[in-house]
Protein backbone atom coordinates (compact mmCIF):
# COMPACT_ATOMS: atom_id res chain seq x y z
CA UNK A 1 24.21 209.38 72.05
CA UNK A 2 27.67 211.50 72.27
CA UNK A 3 30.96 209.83 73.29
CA UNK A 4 32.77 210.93 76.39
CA UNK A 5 36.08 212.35 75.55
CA UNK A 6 38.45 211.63 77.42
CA UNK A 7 42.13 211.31 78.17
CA UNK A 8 44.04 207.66 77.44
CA UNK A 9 45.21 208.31 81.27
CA UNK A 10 41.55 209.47 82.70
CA UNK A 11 40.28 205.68 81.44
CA UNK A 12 42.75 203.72 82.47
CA UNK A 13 42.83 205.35 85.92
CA UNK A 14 39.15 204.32 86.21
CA UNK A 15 39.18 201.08 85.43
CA UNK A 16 42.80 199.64 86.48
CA UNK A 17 43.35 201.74 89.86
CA UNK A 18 47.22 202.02 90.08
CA UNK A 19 47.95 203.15 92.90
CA UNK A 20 50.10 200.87 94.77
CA UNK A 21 49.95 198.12 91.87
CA UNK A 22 52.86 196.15 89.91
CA UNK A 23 52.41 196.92 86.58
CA UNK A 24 53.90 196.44 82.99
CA UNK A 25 53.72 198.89 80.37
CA UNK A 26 54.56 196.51 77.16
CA UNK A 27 55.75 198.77 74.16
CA UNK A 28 56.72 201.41 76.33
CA UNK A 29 57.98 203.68 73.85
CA UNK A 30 58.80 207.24 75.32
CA UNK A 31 57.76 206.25 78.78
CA UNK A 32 55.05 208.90 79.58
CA UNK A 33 52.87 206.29 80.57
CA UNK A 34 55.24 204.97 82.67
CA UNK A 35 55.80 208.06 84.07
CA UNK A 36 52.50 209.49 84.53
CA UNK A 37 51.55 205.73 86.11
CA UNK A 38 54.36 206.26 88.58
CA UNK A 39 52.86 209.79 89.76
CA UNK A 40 49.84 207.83 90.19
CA UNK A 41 51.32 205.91 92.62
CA UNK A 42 52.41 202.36 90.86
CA UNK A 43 55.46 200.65 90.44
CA UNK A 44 56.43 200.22 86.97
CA UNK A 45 58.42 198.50 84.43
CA UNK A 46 58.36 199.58 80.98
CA UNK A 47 59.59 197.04 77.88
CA UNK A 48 60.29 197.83 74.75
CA UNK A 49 61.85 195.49 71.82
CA UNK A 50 65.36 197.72 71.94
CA UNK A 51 67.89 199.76 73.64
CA UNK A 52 67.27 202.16 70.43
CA UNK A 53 63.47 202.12 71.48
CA UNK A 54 64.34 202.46 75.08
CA UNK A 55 66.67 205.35 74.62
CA UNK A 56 64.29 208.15 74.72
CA UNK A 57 62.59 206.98 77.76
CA UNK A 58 65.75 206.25 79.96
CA UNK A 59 66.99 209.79 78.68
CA UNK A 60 63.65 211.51 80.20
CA UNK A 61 63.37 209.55 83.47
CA UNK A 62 66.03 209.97 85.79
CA UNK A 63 64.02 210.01 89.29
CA UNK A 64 60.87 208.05 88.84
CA UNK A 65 62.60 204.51 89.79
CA UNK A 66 61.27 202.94 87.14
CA UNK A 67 62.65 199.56 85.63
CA UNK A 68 63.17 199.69 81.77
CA UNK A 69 63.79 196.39 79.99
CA UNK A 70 64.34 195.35 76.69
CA UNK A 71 61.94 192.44 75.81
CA UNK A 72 58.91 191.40 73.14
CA UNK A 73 54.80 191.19 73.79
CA UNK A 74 55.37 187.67 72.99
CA UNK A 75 58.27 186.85 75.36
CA UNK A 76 58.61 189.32 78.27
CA UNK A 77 61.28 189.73 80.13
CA UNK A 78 59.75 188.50 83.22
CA UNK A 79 58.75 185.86 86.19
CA UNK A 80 55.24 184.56 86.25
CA UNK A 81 53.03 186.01 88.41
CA UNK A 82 55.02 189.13 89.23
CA UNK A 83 52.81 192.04 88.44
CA UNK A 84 49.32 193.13 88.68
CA UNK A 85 48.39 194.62 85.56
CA UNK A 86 49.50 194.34 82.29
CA UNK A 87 49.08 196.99 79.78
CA UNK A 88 49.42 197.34 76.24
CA UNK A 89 48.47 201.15 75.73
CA UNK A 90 48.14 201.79 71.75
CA UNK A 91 50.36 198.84 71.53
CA UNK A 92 48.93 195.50 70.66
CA UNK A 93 48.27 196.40 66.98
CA UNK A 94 52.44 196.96 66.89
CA UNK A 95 52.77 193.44 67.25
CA UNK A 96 52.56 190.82 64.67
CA UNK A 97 48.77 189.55 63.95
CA UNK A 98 50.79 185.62 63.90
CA UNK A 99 51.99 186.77 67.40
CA UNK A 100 48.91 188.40 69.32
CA UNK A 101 47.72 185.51 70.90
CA UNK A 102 51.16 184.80 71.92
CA UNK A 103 51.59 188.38 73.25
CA UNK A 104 48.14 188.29 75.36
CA UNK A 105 49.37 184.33 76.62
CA UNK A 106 52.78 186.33 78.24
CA UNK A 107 50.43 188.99 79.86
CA UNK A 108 48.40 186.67 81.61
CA UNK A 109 51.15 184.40 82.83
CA UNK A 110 53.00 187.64 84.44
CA UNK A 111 49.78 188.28 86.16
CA UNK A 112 49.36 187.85 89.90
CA UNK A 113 46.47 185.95 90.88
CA UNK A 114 43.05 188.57 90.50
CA UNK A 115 45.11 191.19 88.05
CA UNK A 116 44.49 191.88 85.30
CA UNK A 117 44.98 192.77 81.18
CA UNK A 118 44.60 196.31 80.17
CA UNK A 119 44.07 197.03 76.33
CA UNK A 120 43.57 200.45 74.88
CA UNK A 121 43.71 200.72 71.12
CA UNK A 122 42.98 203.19 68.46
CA UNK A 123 40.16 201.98 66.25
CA UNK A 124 40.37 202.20 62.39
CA UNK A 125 37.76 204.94 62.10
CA UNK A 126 37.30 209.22 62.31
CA UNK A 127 38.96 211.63 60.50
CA UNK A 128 42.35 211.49 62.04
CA UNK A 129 42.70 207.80 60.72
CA UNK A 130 41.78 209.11 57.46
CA UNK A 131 44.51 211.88 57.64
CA UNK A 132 47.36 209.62 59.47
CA UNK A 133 46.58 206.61 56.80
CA UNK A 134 47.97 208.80 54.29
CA UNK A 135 51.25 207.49 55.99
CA UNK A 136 50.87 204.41 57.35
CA UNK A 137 47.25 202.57 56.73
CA UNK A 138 46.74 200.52 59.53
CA UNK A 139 43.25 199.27 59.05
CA UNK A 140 44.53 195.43 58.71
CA UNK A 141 46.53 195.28 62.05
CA UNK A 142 44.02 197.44 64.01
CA UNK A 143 41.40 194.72 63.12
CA UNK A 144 43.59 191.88 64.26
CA UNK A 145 43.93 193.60 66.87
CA UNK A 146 40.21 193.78 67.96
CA UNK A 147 40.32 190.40 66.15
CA UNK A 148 42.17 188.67 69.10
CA UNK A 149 40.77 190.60 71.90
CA UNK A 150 37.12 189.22 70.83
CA UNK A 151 38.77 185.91 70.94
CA UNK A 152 40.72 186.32 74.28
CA UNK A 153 39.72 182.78 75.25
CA UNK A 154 42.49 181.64 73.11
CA UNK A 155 45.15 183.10 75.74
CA UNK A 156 42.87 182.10 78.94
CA UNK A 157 41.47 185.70 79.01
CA UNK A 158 37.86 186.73 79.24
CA UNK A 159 37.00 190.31 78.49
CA UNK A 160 35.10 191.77 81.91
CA UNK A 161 34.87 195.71 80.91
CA UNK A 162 34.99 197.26 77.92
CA UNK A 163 35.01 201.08 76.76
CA UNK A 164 34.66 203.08 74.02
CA UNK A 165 35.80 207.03 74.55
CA UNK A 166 37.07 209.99 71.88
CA UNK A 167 41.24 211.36 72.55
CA UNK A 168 41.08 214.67 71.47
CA UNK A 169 44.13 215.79 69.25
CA UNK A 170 45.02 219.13 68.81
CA UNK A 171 47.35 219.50 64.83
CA UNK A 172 48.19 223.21 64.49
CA UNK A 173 50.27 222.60 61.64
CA UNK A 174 51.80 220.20 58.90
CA UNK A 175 55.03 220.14 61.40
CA UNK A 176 53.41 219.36 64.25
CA UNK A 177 51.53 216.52 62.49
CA UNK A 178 55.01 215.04 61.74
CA UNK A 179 55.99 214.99 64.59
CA UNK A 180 52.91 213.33 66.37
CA UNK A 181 53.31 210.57 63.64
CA UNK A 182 57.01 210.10 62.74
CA UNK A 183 57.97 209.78 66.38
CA UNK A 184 56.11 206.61 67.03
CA UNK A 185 57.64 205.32 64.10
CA UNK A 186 61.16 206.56 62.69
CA UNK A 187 60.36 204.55 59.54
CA UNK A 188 56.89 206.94 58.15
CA UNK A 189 59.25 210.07 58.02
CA UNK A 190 60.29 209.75 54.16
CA UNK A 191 56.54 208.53 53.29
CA UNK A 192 55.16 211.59 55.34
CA UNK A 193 57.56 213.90 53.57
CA UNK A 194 57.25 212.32 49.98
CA UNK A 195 53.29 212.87 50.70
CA UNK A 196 53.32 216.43 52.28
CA UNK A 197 51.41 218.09 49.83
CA UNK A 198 48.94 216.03 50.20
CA UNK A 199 48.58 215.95 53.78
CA UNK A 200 48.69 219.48 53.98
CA UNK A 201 45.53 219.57 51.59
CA UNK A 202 43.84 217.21 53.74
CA UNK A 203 44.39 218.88 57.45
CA UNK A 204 42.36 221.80 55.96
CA UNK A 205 39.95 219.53 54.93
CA UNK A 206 39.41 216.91 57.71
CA UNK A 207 38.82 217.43 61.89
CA UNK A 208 37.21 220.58 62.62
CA UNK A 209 38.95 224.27 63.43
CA UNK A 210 39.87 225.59 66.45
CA UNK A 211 41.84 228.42 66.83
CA UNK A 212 44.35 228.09 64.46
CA UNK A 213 44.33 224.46 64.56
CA UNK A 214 42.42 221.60 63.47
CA UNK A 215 40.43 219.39 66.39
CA UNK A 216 40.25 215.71 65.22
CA UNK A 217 38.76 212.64 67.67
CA UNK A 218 40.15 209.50 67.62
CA UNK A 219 37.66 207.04 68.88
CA UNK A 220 39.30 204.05 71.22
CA UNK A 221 38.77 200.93 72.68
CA UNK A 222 39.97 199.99 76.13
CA UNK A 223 39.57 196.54 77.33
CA UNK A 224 39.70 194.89 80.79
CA UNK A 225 40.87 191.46 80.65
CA UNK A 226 40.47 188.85 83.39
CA UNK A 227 41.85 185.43 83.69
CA UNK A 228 39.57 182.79 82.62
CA UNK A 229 37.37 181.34 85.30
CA UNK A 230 38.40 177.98 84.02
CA UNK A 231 41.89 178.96 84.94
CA UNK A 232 41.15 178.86 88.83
């Protein structure tokens, strides 16, 4: 049975409906999803754990209205009950596995009454994991990840919806590569560039061409997240 492939946006859309919602994009980082949410129709405050981290985002959103604070998963910057939906888009794996059911606890006490958790996260499989765990092997955190998300209970949550979809990603060189992975993480650049030969060797080998590129899926996971009936 074939995956639907599918943008990160496309699926959330779907299953969170923004338009006219509070919501919380925790770990920010650029703020395209804060952005793109705010085209949607949402209000949104993005948090990230630094002015350093915010930087970028502030610098590329000058007329959205959007709120940018610094703050961390496991103590945001917020009132209870203040938003509608809480996402952590590619996110939750970033934060400490000792911290996750912290991090999932602050999401559901900035929740209104009936919102709701979003969780979309890469999963450790597929070719592009291969290639980008040359660089930073993230199989451990990506299961603690899932890890705490099966065992949402712990924070009050109960998983209502869950999806499984294919991001299509588009390398067309070693360059662009570096870009796509440094950016998300200053700290890969001198493993990336101690290892280039080596990932150069394996983008010809891994994903699949097309026109002078290489095609790879990455395979996610989005979760909905509900507070737990036993919370009403």
């Amino acid at each position: 049975m074939s995956r639907e492939v599918a943008s990160d946006l496309t699926v959330l859309e779907r299953l969170v409906q923004p338009a006219g919602k509070d919501i919380v994009d925790i770990g920010c980082g650029g703020g395209a999803l804060v952005r793109e949410l705010i085209g949607l129709g949402a209000r949104v405050v993005g948090v990230e754990v630094s002015d350093q981290q915010l930087a970028t985002a502030l610098a590329r959103d000058t007329e959205t209205g959007a709120r940018y604070v610094v703050g961390r998963a496991q103590a945001l910057p917020l009132d209870d009950a203040t938003v509608d939906v809480a996402v952590f888009m590619r996110s939750l794996h970033h934060v400490a596995p000792s911290d996750l059911v912290a991090a999932l606890n602050e999401a559901a006490r900035v929740l209104r009454p009936g919102g709701m958790v979003y969780v979309a996260e890469p999963l450790a499989r597929g070719d592009y994991f291969k290639l980008v765990s040359l660089v930073d092997d993230e199989t451990v955190v990506r299961a603690a990840a899932q890890q705490v998300l099966t065992d949402a209970g712990r924070a009050g949550l109960r998983r209502s919806t869950t999806v499984e979809y294919d991001v299509a990603i588009r390398v067309t060189d070693l360059d662009s590569l570096r870009i796509r992975v440094v950016s998300s993480d200053p700290d890969r650049g001198p493993v990336f560039d101690a290892r280039a030969t080596e990932l150069e060797e394996a983008l010809t080998r891994l994903g699949e061409p097309a026109e002078g590129a290489r095609l790879f899926l990455q395979p996610m996971r989005a979760d909905v997240l509900l507070v737990a009936d036993s919370w009403h």
